[in-house]
C-alpha atoms as a PDB file:
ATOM      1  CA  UNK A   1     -10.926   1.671   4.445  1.00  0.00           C
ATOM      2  CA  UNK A   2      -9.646   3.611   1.272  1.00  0.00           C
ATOM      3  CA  UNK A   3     -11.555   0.884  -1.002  1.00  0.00           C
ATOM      4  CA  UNK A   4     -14.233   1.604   0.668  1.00  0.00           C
ATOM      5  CA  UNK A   5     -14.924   5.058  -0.623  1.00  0.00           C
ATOM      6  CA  UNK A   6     -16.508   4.653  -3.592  1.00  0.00           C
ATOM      7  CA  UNK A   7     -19.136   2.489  -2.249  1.00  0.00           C
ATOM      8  CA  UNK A   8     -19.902   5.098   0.177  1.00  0.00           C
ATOM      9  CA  UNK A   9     -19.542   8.033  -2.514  1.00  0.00           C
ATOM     10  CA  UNK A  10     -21.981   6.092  -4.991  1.00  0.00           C
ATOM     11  CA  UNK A  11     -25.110   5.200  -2.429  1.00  0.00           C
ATOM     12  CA  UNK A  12     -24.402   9.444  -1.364  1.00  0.00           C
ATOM     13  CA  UNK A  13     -25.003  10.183  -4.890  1.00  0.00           C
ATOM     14  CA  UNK A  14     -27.341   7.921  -6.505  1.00  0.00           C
ATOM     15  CA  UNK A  15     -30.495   9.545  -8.048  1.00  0.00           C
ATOM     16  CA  UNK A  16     -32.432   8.345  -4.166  1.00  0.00           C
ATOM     17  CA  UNK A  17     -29.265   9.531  -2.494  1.00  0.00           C
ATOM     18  CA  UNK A  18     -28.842   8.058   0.955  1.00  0.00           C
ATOM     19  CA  UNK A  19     -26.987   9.508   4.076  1.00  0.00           C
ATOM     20  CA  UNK A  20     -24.344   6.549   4.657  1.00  0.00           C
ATOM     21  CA  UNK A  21     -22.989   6.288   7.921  1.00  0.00           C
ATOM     22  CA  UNK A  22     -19.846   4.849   9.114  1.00  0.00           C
ATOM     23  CA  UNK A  23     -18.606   2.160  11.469  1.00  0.00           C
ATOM     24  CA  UNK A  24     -15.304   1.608  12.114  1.00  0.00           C
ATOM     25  CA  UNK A  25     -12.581   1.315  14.365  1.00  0.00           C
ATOM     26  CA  UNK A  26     -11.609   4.545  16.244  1.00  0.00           C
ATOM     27  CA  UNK A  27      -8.173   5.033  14.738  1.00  0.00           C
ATOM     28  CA  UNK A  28      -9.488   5.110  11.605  1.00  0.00           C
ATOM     29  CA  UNK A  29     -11.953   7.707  11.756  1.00  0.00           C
ATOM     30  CA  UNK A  30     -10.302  10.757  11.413  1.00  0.00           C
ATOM     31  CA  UNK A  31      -9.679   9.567   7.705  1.00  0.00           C
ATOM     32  CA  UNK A  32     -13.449   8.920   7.185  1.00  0.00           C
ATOM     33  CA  UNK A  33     -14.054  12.801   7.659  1.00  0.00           C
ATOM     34  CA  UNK A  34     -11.806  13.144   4.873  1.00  0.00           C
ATOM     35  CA  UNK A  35     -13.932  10.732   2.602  1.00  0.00           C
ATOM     36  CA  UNK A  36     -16.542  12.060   0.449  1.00  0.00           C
ATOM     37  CA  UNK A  37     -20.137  10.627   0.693  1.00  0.00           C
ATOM     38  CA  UNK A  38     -19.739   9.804   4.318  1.00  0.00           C
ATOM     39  CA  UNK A  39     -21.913  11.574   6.765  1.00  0.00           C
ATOM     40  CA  UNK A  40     -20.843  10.238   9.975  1.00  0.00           C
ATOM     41  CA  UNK A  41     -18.340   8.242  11.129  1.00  0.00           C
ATOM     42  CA  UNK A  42     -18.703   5.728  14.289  1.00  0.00           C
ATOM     43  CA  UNK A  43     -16.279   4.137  16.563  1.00  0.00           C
ATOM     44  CA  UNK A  44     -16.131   0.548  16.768  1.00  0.00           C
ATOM     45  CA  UNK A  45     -14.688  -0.030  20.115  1.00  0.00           C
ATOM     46  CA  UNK A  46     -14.120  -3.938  19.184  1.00  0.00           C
ATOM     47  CA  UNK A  47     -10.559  -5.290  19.219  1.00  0.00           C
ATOM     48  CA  UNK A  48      -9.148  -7.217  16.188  1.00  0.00           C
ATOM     49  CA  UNK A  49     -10.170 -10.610  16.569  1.00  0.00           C
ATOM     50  CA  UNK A  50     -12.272 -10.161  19.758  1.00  0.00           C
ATOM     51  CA  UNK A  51     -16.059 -11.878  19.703  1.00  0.00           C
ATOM     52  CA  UNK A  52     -16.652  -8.611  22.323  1.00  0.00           C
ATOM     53  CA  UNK A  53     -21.070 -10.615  22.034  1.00  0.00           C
ATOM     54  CA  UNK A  54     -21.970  -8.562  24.903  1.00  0.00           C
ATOM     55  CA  UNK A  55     -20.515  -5.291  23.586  1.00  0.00           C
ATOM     56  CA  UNK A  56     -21.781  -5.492  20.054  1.00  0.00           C
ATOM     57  CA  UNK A  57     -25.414  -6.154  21.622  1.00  0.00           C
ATOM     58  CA  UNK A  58     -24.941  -3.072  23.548  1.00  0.00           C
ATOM     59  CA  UNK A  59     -23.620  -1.119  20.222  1.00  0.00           C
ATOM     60  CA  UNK A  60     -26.788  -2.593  18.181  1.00  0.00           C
ATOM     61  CA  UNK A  61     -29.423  -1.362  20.572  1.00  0.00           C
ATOM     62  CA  UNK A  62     -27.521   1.782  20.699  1.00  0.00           C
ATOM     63  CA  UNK A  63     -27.740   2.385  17.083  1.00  0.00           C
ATOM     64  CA  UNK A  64     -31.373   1.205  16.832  1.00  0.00           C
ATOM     65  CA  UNK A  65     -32.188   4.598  17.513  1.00  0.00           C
ATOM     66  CA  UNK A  66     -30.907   5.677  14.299  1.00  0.00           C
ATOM     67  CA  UNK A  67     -33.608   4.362  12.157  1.00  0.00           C
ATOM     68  CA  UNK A  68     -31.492   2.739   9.473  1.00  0.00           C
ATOM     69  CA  UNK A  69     -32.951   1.331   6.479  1.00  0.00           C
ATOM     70  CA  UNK A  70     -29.714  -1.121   5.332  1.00  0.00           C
ATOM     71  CA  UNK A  71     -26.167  -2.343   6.465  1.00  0.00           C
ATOM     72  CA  UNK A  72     -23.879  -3.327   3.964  1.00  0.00           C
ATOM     73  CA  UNK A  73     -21.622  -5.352   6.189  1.00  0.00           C
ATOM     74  CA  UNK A  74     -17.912  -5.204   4.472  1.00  0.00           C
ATOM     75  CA  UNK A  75     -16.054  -7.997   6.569  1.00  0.00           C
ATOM     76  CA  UNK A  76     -16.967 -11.572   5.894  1.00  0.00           C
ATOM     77  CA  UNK A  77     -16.880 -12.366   9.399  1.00  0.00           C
ATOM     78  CA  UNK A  78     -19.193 -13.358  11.944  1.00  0.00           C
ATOM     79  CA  UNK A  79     -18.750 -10.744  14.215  1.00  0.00           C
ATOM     80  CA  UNK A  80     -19.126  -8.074  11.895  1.00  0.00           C
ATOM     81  CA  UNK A  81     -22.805  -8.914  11.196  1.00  0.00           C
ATOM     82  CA  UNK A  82     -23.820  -8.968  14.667  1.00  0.00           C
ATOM     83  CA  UNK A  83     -23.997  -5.140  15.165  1.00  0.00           C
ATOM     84  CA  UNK A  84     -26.414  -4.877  11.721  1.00  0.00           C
ATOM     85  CA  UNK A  85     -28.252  -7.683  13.420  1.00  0.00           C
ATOM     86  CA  UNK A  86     -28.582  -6.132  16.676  1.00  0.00           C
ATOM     87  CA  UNK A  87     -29.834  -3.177  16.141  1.00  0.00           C
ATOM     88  CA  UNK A  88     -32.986  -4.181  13.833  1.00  0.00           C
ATOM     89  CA  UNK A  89     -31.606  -3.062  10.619  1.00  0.00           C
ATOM     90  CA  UNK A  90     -34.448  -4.158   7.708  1.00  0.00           C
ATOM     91  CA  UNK A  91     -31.865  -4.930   5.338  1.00  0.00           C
ATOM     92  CA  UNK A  92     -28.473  -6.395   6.232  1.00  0.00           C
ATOM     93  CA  UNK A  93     -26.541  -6.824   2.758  1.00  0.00           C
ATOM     94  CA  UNK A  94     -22.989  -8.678   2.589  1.00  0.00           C
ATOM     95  CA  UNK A  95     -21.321 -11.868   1.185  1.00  0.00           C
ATOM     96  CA  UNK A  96     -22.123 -15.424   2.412  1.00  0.00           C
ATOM     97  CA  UNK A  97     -19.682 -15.894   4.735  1.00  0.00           C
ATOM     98  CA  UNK A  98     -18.853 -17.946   8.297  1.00  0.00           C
ATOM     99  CA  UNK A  99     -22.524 -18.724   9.972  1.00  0.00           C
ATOM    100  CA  UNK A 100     -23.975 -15.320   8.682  1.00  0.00           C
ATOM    101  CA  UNK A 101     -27.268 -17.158   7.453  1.00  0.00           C
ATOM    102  CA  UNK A 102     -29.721 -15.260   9.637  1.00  0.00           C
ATOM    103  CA  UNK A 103     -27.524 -12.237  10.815  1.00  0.00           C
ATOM    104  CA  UNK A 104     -27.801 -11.253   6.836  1.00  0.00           C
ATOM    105  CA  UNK A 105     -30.620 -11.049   4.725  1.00  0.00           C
ATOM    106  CA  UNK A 106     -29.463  -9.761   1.226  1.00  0.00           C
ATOM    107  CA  UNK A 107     -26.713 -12.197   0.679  1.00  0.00           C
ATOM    108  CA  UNK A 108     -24.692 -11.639  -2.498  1.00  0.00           C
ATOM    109  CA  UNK A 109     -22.563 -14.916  -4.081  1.00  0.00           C
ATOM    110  CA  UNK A 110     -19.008 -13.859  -4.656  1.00  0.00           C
ATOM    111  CA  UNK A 111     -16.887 -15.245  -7.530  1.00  0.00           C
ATOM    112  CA  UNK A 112     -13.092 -14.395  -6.278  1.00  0.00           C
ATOM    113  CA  UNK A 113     -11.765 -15.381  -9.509  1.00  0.00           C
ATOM    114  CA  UNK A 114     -13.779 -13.310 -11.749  1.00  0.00           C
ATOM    115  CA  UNK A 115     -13.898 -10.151  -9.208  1.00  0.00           C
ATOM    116  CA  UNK A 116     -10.327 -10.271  -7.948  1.00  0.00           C
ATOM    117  CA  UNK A 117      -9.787  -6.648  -6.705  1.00  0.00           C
ATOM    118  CA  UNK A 118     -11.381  -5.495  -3.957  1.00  0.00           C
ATOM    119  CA  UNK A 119     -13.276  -1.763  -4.561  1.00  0.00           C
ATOM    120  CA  UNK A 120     -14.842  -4.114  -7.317  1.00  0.00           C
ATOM    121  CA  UNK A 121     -15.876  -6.970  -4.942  1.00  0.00           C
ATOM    122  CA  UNK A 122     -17.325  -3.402  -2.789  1.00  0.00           C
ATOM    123  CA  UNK A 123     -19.379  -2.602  -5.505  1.00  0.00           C
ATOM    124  CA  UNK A 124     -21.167  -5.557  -5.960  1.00  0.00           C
ATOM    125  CA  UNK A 125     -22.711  -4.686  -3.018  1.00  0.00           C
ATOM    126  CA  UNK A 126     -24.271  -1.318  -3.474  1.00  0.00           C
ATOM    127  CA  UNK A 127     -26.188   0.124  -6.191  1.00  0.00           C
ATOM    128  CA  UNK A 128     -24.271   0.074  -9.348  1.00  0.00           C
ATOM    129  CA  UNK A 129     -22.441  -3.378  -9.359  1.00  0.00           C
ATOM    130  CA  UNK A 130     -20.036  -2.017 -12.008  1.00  0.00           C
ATOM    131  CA  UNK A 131     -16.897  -0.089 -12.261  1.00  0.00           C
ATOM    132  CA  UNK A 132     -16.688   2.559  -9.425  1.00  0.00           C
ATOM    133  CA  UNK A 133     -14.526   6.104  -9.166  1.00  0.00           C
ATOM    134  CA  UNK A 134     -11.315   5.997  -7.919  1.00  0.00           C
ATOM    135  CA  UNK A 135     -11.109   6.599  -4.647  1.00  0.00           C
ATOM    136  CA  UNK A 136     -10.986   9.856  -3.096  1.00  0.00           C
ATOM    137  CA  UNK A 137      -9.633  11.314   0.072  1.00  0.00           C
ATOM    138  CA  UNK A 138      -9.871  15.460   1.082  1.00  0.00           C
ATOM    139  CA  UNK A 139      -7.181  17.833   1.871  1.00  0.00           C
ATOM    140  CA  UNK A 140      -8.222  21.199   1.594  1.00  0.00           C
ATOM    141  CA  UNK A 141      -5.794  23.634   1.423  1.00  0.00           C
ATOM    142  CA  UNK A 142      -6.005  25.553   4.350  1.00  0.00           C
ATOM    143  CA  UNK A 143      -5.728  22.114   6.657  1.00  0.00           C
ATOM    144  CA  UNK A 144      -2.842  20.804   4.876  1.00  0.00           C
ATOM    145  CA  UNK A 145      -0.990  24.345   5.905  1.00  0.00           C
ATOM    146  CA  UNK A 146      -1.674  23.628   8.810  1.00  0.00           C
ATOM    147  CA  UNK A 147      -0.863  20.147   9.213  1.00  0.00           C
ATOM    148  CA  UNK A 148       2.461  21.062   7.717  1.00  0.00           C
ATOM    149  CA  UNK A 149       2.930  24.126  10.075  1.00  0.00           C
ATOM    150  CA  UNK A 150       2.483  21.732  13.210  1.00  0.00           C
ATOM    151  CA  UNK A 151       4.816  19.081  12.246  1.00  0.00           C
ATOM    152  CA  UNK A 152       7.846  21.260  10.864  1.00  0.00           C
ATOM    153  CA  UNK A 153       7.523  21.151   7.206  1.00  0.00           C
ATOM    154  CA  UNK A 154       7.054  23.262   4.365  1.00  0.00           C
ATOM    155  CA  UNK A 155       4.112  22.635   1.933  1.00  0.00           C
ATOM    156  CA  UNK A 156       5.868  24.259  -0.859  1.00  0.00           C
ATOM    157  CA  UNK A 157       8.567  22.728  -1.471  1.00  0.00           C
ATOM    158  CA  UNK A 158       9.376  20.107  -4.048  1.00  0.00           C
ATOM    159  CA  UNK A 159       8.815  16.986  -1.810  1.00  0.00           C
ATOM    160  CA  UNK A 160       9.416  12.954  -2.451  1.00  0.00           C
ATOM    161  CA  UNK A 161       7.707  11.088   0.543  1.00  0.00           C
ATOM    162  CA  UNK A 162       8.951   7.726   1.371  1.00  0.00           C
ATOM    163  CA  UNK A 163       6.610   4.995   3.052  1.00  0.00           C
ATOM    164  CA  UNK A 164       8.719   1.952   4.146  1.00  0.00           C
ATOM    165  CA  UNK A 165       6.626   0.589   6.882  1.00  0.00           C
ATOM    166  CA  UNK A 166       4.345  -2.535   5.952  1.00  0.00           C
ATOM    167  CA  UNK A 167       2.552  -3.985   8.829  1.00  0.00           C
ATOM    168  CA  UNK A 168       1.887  -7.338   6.952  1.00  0.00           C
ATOM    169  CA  UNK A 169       5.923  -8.253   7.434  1.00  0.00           C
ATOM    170  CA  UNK A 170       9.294  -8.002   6.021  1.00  0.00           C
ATOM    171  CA  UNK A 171       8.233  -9.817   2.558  1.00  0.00           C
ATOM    172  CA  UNK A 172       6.364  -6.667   1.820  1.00  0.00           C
ATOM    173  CA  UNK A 173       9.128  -4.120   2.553  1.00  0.00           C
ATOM    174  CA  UNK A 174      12.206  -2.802   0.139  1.00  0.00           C
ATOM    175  CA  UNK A 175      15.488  -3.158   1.976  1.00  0.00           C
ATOM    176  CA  UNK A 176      16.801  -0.172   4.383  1.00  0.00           C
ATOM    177  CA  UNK A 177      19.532  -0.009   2.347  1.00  0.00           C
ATOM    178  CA  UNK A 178      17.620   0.690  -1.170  1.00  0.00           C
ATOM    179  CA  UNK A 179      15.413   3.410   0.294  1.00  0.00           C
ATOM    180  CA  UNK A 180      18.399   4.939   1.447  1.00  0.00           C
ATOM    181  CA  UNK A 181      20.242   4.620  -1.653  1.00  0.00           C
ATOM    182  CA  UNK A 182      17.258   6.750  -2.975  1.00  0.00           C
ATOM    183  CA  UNK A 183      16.776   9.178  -1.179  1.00  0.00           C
ATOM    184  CA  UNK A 184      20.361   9.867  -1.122  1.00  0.00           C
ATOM    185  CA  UNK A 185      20.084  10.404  -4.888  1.00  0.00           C
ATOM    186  CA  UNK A 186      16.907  12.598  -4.591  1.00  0.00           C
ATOM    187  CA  UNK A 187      18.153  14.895  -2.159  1.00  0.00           C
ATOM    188  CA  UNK A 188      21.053  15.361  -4.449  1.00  0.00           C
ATOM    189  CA  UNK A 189      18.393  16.227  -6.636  1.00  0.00           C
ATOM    190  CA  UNK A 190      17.223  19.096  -3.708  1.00  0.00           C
ATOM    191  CA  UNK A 191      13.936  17.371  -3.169  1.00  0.00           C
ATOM    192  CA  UNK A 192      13.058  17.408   0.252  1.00  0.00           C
ATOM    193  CA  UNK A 193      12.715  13.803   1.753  1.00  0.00           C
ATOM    194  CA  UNK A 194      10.261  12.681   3.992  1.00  0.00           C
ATOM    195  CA  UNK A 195       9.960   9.122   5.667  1.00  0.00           C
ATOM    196  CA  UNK A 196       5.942   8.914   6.656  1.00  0.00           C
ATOM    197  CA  UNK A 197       4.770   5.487   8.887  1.00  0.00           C
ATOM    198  CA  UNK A 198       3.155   4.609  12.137  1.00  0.00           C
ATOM    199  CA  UNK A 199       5.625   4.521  15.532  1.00  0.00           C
ATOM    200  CA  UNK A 200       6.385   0.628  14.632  1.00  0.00           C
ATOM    201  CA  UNK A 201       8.223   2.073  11.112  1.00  0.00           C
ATOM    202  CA  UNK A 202      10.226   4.369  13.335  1.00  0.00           C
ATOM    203  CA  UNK A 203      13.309   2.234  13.564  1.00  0.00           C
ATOM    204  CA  UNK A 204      13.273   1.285  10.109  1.00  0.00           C
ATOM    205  CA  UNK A 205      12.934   5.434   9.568  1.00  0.00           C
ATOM    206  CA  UNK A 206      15.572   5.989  11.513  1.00  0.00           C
ATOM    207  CA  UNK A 207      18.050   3.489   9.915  1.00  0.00           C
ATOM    208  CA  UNK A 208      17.236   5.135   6.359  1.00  0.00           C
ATOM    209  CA  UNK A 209      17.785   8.495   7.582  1.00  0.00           C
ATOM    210  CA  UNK A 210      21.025   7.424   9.463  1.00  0.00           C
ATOM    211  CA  UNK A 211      22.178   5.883   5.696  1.00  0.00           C
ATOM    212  CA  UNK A 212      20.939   8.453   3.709  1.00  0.00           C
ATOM    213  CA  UNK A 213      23.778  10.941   4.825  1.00  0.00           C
ATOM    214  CA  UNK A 214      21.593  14.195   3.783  1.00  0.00           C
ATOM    215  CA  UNK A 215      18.674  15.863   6.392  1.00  0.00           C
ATOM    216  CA  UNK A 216      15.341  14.398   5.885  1.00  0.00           C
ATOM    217  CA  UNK A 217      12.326  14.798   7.636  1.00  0.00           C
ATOM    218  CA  UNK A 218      11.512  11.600   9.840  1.00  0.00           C
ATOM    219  CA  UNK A 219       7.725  11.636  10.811  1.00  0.00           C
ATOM    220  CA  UNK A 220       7.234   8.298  11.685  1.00  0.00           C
ATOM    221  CA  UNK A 221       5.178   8.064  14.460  1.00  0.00           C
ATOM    222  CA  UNK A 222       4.298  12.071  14.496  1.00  0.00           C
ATOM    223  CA  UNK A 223       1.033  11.842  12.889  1.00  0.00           C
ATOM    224  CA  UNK A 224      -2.555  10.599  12.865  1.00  0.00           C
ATOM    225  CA  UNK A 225      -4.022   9.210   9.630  1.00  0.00           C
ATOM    226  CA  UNK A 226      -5.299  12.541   9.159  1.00  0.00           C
ATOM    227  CA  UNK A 227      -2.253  14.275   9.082  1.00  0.00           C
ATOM    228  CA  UNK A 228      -0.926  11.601   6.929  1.00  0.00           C
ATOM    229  CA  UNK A 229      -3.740  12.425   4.549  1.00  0.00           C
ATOM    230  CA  UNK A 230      -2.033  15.870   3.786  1.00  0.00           C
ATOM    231  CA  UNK A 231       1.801  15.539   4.177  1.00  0.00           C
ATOM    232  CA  UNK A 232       0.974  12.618   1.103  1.00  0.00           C
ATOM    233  CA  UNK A 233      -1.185  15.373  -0.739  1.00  0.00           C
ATOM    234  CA  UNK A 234       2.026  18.050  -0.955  1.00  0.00           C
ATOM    235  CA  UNK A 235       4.712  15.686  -1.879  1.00  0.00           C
ATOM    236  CA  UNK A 236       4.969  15.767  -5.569  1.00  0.00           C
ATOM    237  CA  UNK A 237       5.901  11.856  -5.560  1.00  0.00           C
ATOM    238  CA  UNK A 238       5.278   8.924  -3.248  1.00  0.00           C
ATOM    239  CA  UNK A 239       7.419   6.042  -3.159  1.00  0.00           C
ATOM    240  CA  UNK A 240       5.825   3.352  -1.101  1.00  0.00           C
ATOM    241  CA  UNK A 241       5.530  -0.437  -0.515  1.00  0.00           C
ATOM    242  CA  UNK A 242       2.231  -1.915  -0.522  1.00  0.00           C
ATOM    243  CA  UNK A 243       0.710  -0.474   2.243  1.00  0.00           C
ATOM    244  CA  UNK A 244      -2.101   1.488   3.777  1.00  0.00           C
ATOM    245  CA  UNK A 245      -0.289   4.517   3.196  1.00  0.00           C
ATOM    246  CA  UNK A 246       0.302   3.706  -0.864  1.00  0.00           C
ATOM    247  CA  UNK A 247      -3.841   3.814  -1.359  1.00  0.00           C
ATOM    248  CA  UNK A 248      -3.578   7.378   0.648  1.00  0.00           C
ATOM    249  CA  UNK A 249      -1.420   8.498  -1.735  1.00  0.00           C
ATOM    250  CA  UNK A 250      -3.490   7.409  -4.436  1.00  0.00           C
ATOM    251  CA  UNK A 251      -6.392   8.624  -3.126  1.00  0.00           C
ATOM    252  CA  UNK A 252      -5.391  12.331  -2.782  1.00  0.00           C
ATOM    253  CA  UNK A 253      -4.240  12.222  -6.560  1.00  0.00           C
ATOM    254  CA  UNK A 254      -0.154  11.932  -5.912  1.00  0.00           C
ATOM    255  CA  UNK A 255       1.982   9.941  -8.182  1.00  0.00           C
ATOM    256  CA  UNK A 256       2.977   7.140  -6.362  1.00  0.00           C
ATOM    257  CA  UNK A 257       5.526   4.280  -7.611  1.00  0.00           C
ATOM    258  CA  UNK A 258       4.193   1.195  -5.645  1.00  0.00           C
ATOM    259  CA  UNK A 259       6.386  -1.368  -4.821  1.00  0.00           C
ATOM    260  CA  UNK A 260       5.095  -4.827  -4.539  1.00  0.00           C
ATOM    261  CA  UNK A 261       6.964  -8.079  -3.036  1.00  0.00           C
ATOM    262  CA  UNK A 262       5.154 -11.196  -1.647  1.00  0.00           C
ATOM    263  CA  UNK A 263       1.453  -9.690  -2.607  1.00  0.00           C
ATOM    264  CA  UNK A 264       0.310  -9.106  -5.583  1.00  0.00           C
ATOM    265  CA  UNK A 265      -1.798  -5.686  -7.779  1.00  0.00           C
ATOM    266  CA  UNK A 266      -3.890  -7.972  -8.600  1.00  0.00           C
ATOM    267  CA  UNK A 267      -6.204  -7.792  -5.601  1.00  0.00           C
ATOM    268  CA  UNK A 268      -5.580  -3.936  -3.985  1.00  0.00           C
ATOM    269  CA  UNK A 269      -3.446  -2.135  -6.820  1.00  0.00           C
ATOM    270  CA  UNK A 270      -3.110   1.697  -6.643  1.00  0.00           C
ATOM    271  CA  UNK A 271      -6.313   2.591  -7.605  1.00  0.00           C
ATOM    272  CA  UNK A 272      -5.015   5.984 -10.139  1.00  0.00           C
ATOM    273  CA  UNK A 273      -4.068   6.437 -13.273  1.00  0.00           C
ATOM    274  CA  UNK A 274      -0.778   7.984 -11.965  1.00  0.00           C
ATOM    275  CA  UNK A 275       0.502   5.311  -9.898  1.00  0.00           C
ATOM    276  CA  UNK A 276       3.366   2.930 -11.468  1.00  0.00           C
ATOM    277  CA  UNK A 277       3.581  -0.608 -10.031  1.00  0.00           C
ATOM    278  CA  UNK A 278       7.095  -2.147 -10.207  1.00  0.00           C
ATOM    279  CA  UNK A 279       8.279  -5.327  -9.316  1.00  0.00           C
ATOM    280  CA  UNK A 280      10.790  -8.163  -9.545  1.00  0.00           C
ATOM    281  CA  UNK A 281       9.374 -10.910 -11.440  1.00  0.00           C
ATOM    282  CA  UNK A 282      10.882 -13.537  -9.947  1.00  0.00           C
ATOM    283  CA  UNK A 283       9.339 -17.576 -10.557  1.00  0.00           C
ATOM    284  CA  UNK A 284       8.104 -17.096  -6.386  1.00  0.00           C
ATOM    285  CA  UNK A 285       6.435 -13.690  -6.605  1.00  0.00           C
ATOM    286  CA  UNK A 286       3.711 -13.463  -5.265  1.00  0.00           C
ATOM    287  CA  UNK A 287       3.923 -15.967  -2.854  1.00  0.00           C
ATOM    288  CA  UNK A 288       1.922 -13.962  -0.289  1.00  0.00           C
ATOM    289  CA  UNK A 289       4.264 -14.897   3.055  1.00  0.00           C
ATOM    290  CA  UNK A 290       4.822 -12.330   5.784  1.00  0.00           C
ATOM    291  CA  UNK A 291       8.641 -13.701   5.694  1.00  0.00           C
ATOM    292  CA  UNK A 292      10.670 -15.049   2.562  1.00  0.00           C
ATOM    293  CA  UNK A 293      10.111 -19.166   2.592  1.00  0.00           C
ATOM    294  CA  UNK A 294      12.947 -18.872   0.928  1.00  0.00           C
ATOM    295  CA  UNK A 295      15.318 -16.507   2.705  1.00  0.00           C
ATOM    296  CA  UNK A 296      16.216 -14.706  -0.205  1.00  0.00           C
ATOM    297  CA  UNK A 297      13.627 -12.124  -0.721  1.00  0.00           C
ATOM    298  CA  UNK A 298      15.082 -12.014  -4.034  1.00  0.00           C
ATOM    299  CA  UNK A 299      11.658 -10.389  -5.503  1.00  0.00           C
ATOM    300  CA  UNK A 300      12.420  -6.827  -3.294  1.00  0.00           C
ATOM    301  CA  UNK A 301      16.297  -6.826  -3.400  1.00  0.00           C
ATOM    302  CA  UNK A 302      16.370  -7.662  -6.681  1.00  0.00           C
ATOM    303  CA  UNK A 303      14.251  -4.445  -7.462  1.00  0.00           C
ATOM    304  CA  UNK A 304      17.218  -1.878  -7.715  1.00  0.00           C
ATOM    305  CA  UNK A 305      17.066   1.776  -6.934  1.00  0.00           C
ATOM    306  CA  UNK A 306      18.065   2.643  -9.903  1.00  0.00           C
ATOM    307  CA  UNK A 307      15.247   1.273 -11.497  1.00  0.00           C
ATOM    308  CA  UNK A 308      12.461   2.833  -8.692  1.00  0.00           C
ATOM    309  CA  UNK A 309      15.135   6.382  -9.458  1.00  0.00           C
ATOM    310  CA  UNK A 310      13.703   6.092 -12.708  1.00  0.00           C
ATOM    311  CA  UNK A 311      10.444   5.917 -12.083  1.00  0.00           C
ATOM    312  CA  UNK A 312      10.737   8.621  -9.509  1.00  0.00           C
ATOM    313  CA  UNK A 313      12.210  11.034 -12.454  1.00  0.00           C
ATOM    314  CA  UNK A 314       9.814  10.543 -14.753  1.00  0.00           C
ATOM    315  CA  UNK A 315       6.953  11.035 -12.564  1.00  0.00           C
ATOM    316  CA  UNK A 316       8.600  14.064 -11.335  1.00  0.00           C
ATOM    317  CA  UNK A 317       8.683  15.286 -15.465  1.00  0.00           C
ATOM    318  CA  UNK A 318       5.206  14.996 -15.438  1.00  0.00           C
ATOM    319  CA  UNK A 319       4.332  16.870 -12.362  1.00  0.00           C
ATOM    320  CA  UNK A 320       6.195  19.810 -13.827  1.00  0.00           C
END
């Protein structure tokens, strides 16, 4: 969703601007009011994985109505053409991908090697195939009071959030014991400590907040994406693993020290000029696995907190 952005930003600001419309699952949506160059956002009722050929028709027809003059379809699924299809849509731009000869009709070739991150594979869809913007997400000042008001926290004070949720699998995630380790030394520090992640990070939360031994502010499972989007914006750092959360972060202009096991930068880095990538370079990394073939998971306990403490300090010296 975050890479997705720019794409939207650049076809809302081209010199034949276009009003670009969103579809998208419902959970996501109250993030796409906080994305620039998106005028609507749309739920897409569809479960992950589910064909749902009756539903989409339905959808389609719905948004016939509408009038709209191109679909850039995202996904390189099936499915995920049939709405564009069914609802008349002259132009129905994506990549070739399963049986989508027919549902699209502005079919772009994609070389994986030569574009390997994604926002750039994004853009060679829309209408300046080059180098796009960062991408952006809104937290206006007033809202992220009041986001901070509702769930118990102050949005002045000196703030390091914590992310340790990863909903690909354990190869993804720094040890319990190392976030703890951290934040023990950053509250030392005073800086307030805040574990952010969906209800499934709660346990995970709770087992670095029961190690950490100082009072930090648990609000995993406490907030929509929304909310997420400011309690990221008023922490002055971000320590995350690579997650959904560690492109928020970027997004709304935070340092963020990204911390990368199994997967790879290569293909969805932090896209800001303020976020540090660190990682164990072990011979296995990346080896892309939800769990460690290996057992070891050698390339994220090997990465020390005293290392990632580093990083933390010096992005905190130049956010002073």
């Amino acid at each position: 969703m975050v890479m997705a952005q720019p794409l939207a930003e650049s076809l809302a600001t081209t010199p034949d601007p276009a009003m670009v419309d969103m579809l998208a699952p419902g959970w996501v949506l109250g993030m796409i009011r906080r994305m620039p160059g998106i005028a609507n956002a749309i739920s897409s009722p569809f479960a992950h994985g589910k064909l749902g050929f009756g539903a989409r028709r339905a959808l389609g027809r719905q948004l016939a109505s509408h009038g709209y003059d191109q679909a850039i379809v995202l996904p390189n699924s099936f499915k995920s053409a049939l709405v564009p299809w069914f609802a008349g849509i002259p132009r129905r731009t994506g990549f070739l991908g399963e049986w989508r000869l027919g549902l699209l009709n502005d079919i772009h070739p994609l070389d994986r090697a030569a574009v390997p991150r994604l926002v750039d594979r994004f853009a060679l869809l829309g209408p300046r195939p080059g180098s796009l913007a960062p991408p952006r997400l809104l937290s206006p000042p007033d809202t992220r009071r009041e986001t901070c008001s509702r769930l118990g926290i102050d949005p002045e004070r000196p703030a390091v959030c914590l992310c340790p949720g990863a909903e690909y699998g354990p190869a993804k995630r720094w040890p319990v014991e190392h976030f703890a380790t951290l934040a023990r030394a950053l509250a030392g520090h005073g800086m307030d400590i805040r574990l952010l992640g969906s209800a499934r990070d709660a346990p995970v939360a709770d087992a670095i907040a029961a190690a950490c031994g100082h009072p930090v502010s648990n609000l995993c499972g406490r907030t929509t994406l929304e909310d997420a989007v400011d309690v990221l914006a008023c922490a002055q750092v971000v320590v995350s693993n690579d997650s959904g959360l560690m492109h928020v972060a970027a997004a709304v202009g935070r340092p963020v020290i990204a911390l990368f096991g199994s997967s790879s930068p290569d293909y969805t880095p932090p896209l800001s000029e303020r976020a540090r990538i660190m990682r164990n370079p072990v011979p296995c990394s990346p080896c892309f696995k939800r769990e460690c073939p290996l057992k070891h998971f050698d390339c994220l306990n090997g990465l020390a907190p005293r290392l990632v403490l580093e990083q933390v300090e010096a992005a905190l010296e130049h956010t002073e």
